[in-house]
Protein backbone atom coordinates (compact mmCIF):
# COMPACT_ATOMS: atom_id res chain seq x y z
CA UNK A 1 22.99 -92.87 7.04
CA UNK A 2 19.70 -91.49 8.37
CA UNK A 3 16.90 -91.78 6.18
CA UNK A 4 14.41 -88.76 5.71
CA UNK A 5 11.15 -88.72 5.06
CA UNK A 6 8.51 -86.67 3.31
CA UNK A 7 4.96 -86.44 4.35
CA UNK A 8 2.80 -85.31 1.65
CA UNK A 9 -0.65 -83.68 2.13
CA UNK A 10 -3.99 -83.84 0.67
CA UNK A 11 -4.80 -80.68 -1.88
CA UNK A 12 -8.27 -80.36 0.08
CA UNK A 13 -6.40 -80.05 3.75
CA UNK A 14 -3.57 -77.70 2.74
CA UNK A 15 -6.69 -75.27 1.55
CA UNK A 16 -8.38 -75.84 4.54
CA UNK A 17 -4.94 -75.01 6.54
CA UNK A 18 -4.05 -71.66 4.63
CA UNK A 19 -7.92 -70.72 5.36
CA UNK A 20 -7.58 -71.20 8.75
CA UNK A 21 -4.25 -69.66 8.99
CA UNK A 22 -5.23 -66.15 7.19
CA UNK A 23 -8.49 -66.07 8.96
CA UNK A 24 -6.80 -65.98 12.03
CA UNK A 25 -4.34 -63.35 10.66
CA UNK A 26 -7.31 -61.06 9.46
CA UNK A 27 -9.80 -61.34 11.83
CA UNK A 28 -10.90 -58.36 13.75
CA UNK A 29 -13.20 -57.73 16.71
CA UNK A 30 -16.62 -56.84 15.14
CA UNK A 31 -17.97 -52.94 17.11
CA UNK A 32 -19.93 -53.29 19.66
CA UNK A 33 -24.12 -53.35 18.72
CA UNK A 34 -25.31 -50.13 20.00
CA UNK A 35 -28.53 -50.18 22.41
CA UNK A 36 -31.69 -48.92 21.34
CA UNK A 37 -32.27 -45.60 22.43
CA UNK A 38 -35.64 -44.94 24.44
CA UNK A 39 -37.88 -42.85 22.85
CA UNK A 40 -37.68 -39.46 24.06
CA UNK A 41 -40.77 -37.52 25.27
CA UNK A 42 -40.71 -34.02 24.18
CA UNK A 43 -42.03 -31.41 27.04
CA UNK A 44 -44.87 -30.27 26.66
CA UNK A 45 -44.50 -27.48 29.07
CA UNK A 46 -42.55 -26.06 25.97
CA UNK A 47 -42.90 -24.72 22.57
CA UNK A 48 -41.07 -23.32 19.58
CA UNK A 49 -40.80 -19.83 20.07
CA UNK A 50 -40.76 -17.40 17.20
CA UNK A 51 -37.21 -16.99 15.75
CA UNK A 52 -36.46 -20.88 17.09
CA UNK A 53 -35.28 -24.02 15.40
CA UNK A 54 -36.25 -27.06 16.77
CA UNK A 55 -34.87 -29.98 14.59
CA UNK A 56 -35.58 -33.74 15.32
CA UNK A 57 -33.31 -36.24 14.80
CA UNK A 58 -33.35 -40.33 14.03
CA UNK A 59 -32.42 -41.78 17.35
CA UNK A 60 -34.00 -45.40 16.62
CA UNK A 61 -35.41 -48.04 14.38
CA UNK A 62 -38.47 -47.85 15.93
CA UNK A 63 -39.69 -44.96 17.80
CA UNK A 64 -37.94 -42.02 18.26
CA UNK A 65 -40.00 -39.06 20.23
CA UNK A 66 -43.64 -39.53 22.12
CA UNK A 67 -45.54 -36.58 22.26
CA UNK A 68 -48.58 -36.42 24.74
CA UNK A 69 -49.96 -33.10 24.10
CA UNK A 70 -51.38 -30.06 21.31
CA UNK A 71 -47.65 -29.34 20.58
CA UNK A 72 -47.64 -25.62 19.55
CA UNK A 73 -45.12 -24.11 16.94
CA UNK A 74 -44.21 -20.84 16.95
CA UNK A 75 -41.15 -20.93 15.30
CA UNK A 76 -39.94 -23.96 12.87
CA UNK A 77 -40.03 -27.22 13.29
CA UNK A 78 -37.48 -29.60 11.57
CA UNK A 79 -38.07 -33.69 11.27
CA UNK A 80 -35.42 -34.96 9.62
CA UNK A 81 -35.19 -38.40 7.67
CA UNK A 82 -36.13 -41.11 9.59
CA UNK A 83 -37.77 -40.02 12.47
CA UNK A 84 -40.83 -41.50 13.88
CA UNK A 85 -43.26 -39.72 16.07
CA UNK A 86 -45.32 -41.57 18.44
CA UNK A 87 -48.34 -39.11 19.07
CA UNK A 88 -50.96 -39.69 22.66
CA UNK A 89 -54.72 -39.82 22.79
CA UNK A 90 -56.19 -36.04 21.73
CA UNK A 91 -52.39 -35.24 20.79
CA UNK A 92 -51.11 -33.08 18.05
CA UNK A 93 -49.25 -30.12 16.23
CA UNK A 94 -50.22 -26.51 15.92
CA UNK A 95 -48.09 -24.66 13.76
CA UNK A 96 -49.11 -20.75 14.13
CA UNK A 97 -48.92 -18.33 11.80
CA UNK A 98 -45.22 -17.42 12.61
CA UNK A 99 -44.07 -20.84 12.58
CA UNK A 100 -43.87 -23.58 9.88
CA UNK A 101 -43.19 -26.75 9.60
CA UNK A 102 -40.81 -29.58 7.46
CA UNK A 103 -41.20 -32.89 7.00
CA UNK A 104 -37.91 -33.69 5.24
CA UNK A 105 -38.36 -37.75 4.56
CA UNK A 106 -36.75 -39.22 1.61
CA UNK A 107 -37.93 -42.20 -0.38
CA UNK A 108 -35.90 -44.64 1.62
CA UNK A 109 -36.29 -43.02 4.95
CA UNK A 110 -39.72 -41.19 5.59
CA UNK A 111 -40.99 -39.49 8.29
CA UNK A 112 -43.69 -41.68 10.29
CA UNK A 113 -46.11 -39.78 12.23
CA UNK A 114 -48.24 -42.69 14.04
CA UNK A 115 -50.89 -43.00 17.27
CA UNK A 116 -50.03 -44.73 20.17
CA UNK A 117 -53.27 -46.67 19.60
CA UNK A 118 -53.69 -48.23 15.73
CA UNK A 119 -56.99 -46.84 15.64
CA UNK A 120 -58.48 -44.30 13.08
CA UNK A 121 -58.49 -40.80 15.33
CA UNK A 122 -56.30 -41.25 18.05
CA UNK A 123 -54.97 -38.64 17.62
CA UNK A 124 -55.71 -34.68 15.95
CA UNK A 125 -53.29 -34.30 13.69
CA UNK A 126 -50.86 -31.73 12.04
CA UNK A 127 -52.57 -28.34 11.99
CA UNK A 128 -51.10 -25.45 10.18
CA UNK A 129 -51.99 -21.54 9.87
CA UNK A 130 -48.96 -20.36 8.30
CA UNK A 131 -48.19 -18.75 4.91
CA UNK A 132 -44.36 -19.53 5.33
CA UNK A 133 -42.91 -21.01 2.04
CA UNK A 134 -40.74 -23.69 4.35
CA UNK A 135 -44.16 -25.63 5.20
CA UNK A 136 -43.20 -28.79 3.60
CA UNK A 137 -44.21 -32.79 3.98
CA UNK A 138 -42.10 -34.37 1.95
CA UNK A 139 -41.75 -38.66 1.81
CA UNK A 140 -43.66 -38.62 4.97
CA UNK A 141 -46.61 -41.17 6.46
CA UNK A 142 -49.04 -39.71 8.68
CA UNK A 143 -51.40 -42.49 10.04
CA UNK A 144 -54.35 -43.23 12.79
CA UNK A 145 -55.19 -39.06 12.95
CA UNK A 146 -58.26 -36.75 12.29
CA UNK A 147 -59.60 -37.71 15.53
CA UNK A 148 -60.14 -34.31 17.11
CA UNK A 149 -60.68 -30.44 16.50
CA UNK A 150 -58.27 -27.61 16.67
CA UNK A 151 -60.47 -24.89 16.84
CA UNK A 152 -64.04 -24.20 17.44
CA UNK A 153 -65.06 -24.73 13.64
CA UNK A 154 -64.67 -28.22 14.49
CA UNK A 155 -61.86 -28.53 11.60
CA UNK A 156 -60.79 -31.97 11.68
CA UNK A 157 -58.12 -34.42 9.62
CA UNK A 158 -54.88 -36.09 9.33
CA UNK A 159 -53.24 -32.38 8.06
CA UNK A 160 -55.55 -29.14 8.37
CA UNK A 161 -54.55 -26.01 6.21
CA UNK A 162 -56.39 -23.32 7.31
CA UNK A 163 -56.94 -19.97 6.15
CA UNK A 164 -54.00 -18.61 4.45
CA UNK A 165 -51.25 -21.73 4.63
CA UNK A 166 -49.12 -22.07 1.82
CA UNK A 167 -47.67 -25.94 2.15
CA UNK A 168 -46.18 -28.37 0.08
CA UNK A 169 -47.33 -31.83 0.40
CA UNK A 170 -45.82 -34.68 -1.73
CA UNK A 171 -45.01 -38.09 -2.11
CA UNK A 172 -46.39 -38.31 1.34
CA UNK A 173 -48.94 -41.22 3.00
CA UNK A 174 -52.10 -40.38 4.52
CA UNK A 175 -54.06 -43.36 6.06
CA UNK A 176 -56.75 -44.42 8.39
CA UNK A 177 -58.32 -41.01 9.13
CA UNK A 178 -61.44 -40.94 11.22
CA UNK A 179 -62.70 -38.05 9.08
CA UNK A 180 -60.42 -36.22 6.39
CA UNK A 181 -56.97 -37.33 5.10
CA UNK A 182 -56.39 -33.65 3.61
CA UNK A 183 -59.06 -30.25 4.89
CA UNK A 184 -58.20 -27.12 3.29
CA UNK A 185 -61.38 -26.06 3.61
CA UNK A 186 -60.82 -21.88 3.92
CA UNK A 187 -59.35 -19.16 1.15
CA UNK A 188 -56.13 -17.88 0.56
CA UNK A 189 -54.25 -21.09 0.46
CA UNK A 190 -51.55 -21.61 -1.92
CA UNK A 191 -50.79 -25.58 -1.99
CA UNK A 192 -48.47 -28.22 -4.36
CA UNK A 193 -50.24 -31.68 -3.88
CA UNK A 194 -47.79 -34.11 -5.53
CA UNK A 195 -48.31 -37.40 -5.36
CA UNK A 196 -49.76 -38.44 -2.24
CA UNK A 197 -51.16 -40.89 -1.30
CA UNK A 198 -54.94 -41.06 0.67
CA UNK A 199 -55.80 -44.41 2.00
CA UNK A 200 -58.78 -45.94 4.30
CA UNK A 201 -59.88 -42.61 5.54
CA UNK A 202 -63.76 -41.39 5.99
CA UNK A 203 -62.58 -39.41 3.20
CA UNK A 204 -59.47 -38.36 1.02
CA UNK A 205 -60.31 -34.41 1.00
CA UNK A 206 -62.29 -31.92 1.34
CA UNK A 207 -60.65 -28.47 0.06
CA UNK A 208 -62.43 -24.92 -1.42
CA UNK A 209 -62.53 -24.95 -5.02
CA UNK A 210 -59.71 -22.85 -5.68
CA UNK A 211 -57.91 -26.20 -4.41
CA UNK A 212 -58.02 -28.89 -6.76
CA UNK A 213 -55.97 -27.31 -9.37
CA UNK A 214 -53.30 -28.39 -6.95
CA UNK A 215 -53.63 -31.89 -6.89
CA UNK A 216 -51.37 -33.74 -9.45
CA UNK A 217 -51.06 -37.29 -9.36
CA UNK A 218 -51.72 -39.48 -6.52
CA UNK A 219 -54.21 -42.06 -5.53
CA UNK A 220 -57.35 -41.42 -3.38
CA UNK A 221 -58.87 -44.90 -3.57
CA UNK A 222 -59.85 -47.59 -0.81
CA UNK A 223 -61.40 -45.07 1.38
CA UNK A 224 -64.83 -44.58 3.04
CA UNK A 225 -65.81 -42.48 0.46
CA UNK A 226 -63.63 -41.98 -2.44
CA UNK A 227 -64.21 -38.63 -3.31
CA UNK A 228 -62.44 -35.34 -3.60
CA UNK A 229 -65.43 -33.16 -1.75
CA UNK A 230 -65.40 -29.57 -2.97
CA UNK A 231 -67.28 -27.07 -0.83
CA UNK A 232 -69.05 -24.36 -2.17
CA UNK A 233 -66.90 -21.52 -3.50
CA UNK A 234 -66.41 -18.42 -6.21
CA UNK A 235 -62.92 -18.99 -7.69
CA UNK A 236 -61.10 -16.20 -10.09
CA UNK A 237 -57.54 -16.90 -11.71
CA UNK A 238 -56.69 -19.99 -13.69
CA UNK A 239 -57.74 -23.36 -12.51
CA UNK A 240 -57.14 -26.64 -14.00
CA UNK A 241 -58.67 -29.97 -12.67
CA UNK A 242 -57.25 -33.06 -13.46
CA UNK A 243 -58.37 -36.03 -13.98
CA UNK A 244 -57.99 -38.36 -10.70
CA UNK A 245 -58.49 -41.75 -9.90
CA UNK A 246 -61.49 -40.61 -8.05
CA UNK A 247 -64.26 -38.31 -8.74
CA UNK A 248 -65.02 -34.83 -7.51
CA UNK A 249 -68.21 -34.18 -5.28
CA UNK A 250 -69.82 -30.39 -5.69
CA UNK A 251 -72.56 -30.96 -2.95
CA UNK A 252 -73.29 -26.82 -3.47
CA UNK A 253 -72.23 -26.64 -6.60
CA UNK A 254 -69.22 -23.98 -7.79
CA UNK A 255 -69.43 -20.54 -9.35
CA UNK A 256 -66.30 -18.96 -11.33
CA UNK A 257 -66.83 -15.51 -11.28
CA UNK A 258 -64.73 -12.19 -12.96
CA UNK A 259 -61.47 -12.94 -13.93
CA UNK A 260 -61.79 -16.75 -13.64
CA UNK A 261 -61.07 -20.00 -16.29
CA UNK A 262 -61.41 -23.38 -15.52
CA UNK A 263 -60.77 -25.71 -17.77
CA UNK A 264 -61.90 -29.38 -17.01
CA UNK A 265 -59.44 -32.14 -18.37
CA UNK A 266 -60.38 -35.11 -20.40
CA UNK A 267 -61.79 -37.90 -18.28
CA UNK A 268 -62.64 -36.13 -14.84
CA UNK A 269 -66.08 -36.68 -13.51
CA UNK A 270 -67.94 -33.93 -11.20
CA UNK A 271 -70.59 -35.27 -9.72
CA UNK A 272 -73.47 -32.48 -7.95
CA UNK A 273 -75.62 -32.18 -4.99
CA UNK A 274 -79.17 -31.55 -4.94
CA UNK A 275 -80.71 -28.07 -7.21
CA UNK A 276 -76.66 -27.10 -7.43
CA UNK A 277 -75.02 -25.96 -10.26
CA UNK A 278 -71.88 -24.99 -12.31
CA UNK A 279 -72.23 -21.08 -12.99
CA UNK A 280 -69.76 -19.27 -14.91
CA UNK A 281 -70.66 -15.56 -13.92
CA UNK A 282 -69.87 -12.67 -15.79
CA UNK A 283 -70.76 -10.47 -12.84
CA UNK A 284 -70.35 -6.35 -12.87
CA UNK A 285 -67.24 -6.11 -13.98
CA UNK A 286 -63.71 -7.41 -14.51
CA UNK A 287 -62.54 -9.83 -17.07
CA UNK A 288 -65.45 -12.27 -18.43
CA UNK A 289 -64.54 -15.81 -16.64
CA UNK A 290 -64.72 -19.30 -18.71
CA UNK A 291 -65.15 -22.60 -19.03
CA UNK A 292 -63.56 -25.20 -20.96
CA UNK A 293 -64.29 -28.63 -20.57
CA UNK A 294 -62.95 -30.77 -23.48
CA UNK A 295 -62.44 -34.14 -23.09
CA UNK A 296 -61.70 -36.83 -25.55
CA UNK A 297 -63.55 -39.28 -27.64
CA UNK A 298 -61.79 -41.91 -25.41
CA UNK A 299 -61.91 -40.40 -22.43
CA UNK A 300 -65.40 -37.67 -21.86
CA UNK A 301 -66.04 -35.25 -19.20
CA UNK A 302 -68.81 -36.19 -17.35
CA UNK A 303 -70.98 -33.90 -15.46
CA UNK A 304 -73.61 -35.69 -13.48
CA UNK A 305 -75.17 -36.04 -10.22
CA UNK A 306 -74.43 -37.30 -6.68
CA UNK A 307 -77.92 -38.88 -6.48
CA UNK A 308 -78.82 -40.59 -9.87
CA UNK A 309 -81.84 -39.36 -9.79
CA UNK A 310 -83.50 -37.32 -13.08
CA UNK A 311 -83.85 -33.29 -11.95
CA UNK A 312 -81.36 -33.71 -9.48
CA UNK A 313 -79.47 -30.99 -9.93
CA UNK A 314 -80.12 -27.53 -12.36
CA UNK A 315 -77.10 -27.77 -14.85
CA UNK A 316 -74.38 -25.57 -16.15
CA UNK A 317 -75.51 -22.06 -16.15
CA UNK A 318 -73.41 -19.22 -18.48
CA UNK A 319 -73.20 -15.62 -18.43
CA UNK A 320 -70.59 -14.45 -19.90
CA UNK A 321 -69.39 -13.29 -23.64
CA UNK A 322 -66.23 -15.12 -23.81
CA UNK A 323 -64.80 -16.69 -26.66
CA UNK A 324 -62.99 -19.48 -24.76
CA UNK A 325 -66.23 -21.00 -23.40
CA UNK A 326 -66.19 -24.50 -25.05
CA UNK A 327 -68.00 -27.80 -23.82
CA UNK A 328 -66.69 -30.70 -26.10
CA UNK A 329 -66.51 -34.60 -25.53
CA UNK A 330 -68.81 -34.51 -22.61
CA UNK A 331 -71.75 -36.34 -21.17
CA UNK A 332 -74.18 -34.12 -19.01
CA UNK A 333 -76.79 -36.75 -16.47
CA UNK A 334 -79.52 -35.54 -14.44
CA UNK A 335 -79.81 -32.29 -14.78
CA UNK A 336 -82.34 -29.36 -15.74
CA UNK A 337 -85.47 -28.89 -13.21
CA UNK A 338 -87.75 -26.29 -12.32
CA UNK A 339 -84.92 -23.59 -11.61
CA UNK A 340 -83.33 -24.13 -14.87
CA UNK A 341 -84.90 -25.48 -17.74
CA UNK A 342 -81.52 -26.43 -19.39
CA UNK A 343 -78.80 -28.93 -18.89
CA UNK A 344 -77.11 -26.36 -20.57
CA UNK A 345 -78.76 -22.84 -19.82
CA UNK A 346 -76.95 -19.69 -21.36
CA UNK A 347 -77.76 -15.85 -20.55
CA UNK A 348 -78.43 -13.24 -23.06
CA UNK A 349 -74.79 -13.07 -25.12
CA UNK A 350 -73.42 -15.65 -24.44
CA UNK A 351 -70.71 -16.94 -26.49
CA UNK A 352 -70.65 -21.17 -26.45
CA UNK A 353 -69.46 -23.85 -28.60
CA UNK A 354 -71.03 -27.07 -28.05
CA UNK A 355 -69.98 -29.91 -29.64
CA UNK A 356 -69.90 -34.04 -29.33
CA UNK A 357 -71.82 -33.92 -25.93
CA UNK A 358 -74.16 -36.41 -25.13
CA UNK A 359 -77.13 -35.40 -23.50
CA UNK A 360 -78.41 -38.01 -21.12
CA UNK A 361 -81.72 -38.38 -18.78
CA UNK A 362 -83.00 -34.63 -19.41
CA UNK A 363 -86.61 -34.26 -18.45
CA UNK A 364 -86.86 -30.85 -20.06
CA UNK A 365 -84.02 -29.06 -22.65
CA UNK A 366 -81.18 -30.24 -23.37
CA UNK A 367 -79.70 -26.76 -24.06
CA UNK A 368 -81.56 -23.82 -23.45
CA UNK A 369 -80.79 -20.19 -24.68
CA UNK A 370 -81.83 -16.65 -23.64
CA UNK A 371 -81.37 -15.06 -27.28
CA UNK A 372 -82.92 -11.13 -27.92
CA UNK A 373 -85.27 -10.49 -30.62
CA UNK A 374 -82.29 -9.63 -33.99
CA UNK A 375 -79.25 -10.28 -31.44
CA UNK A 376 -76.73 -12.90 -33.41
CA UNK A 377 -77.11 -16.33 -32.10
CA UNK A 378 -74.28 -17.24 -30.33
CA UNK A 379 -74.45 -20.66 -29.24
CA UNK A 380 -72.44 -23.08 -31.85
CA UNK A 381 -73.46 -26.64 -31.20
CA UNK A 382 -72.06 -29.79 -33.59
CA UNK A 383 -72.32 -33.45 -32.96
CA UNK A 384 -74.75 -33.74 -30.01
CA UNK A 385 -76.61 -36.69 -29.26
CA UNK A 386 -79.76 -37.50 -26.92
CA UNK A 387 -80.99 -40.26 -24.76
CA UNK A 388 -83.62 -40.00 -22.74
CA UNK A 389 -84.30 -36.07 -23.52
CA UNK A 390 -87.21 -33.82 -23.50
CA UNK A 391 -89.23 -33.23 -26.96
CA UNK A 392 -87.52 -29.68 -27.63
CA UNK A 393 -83.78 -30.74 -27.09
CA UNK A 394 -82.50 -26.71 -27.83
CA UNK A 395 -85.29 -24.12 -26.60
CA UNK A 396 -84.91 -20.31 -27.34
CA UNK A 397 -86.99 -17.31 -25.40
């Protein structure tokens, strides 16, 4: 009689066998890794003609396209998620007035437009004279530009609007610019400025002063200067300047003329050059412009200037009969000298409420008023406090 015998096995092995036996039944052969692409150089003996589409794709995880010249756009020019652009010494993009451009990045997948060499200005830029509504940067870095001109006004920075561009910009990087991260600089721009961010630059940007009703949001911090600079300018419409992380430099001051409000939010700061002032000008004809500036208890207005230096700039002028002229929860620095004997100076019918301003380092008046012989005084005034302030702190001729 034969005698049969069982072998039993450990728990632990009989796992490790049924493991080893499904793995093997499973187990397929893992794709083959793709090779990085080389970046591709784009032609420069080319450009996008009017009526073209030139879209870029993402061919890499590193650089996708090199361009080595002033790329010029006639027609529209597509960068799609992704995409990196590797851009030569003096290189850059001219988008003409037919063409336009997008920079369709998303959050997890921008568009990187770098220099060849990581150092501020090596290369121009993105340049753009176009009033198409497609002009759009969107999630996008744009780093190492501003280093050349693309015109004989010696326009310079990381993205140039010139005259008559409409573009929207947001959510989008702007770093180490030799001179401006954002120059919009001329008239007739219409621009949404969302967001971005303007980073180790000479400075963030210099726009007209039509333009900073645009900016929402954002930070313009950690750069040469953090300013946004506003060039001299008459503005009409509605304009609405926020309050920003950094303040905004008036070197020439800013007139708003027929037709015009602006109205200064709680906690911005305008800071102005030498004998410049605010004017609100009531002009010929057209619809009497304003200003209201109206802060907060917590958060003031300040108007002051860019040297702190007493005279150093005239003041807010107004001449103009509107009711909607209100300065409230201010400070005013610096200002009245020999042009304008005011901090506050107001023409002949003016209408003005003035009201929990503090009126600081004032040589002469605090306010002063043009007012005709049995004309109704129209200058309100509630709450105002002095430091440092001439004897007469509200003078009447």
């Amino acid at each position: 009689m034969k005698t049969v015998k069982f072998i039993f096995l450990q728990p632990a092995f009989l796992l490790l066998l049924f493991i080893v036996v499904l793995s093997s039944c499973t187990k397929e052969e893992e794709p083959p890794v793709e090779p990085e692409l080389p970046p591709l150089v784009i032609d420069c003996s080319t450009r996008v003609n009017d009526g073209e589409t030139f879209t870029l794709e993402d061919r890499n995880t590193g650089i996708d396209y090199i361009i080595d010249c002033v790329y010029l756009v006639d027609g529209d020019f597509m960068v799609n998620p992704g995409v990196t652009i590797q851009f030569g010494g003096d290189a850059g993009i001219k988008v003409s007035q037919s063409g336009s451009i997008q920079l369709l990045g998303t959050a997890q997948d921008q568009v990187v437009f770098t220099g060849e060499d990581k150092i501020r200005g090596s290369w121009r830029g993105v340049f753009i004279q176009s009033n198409d509504p497609k002009n759009t940067i969107e999630h996008a870095k744009i780093e190492y530009a501003g280093g050349g001109s693309f015109n004989s006004n010696g326009d310079q920075g990381a993205v140039i609007a010139y005259s008559d561009t409409q573009l929207n910009m947001n959510n989008t990087t702007l770093t180490n610019s030799s001179t401006y991260g954002f120059n919009a600089s001329y008239g007739e721009g219409d621009f949404t400025l969302t967001n971005n961010t303007i980073t180790s630059c000479a400075a963030p940007m210099l726009v007209e002063g039509a333009y900073p009703s645009a900016i929402s949001g954002g930070s313009y911090t950690g750069n040469d200067l953090d300013a946004i600079l506003v060039g001299a300018d008459q503005i009409t419409g509605v304009h609405n300047w926020s309050k920003l992380d950094v303040d905004y430099h008036l070197p020439a001051g800013l007139q708003v003329i027929p037709g015009g409000t602006l109205t200064i939010m709680p906690g911005a700061v305008l800071k102005f050059g030498q004998d410049s002032r605010l004017h609100i000008n009531e002009g010929a004809s057209g619809p009497k412009p304003s200003l209201i500036a109206v802060g907060t208890a917590a958060d003031p207005i300040v108007f002051t200037s860019l040297d702190n230096t007493l005279r150093a700039w005239r003041g807010i002028y107004l001449d103009t009969p509107s009711t909607l002229n209100e300065i409230g929860f201010a400070r005013i620095e610096n200002a009245s000298n020999s042009a304008q004997l005011g901090a506050i100076e107001t023409w002949y019918g003016t209408v003005l409420n003035v009201h929990d301003v503090l009126f600081k380092d004032i040589p002469d008046c605090a306010i002063h008023q043009y007012i005709s012989n049995g004309a109704p005084n129209t200058l309100t005034t509630s709450n105002l406090s002095f430091e440092n302030v001439g004897t007469t702190v509200i003078c009447q001729n």
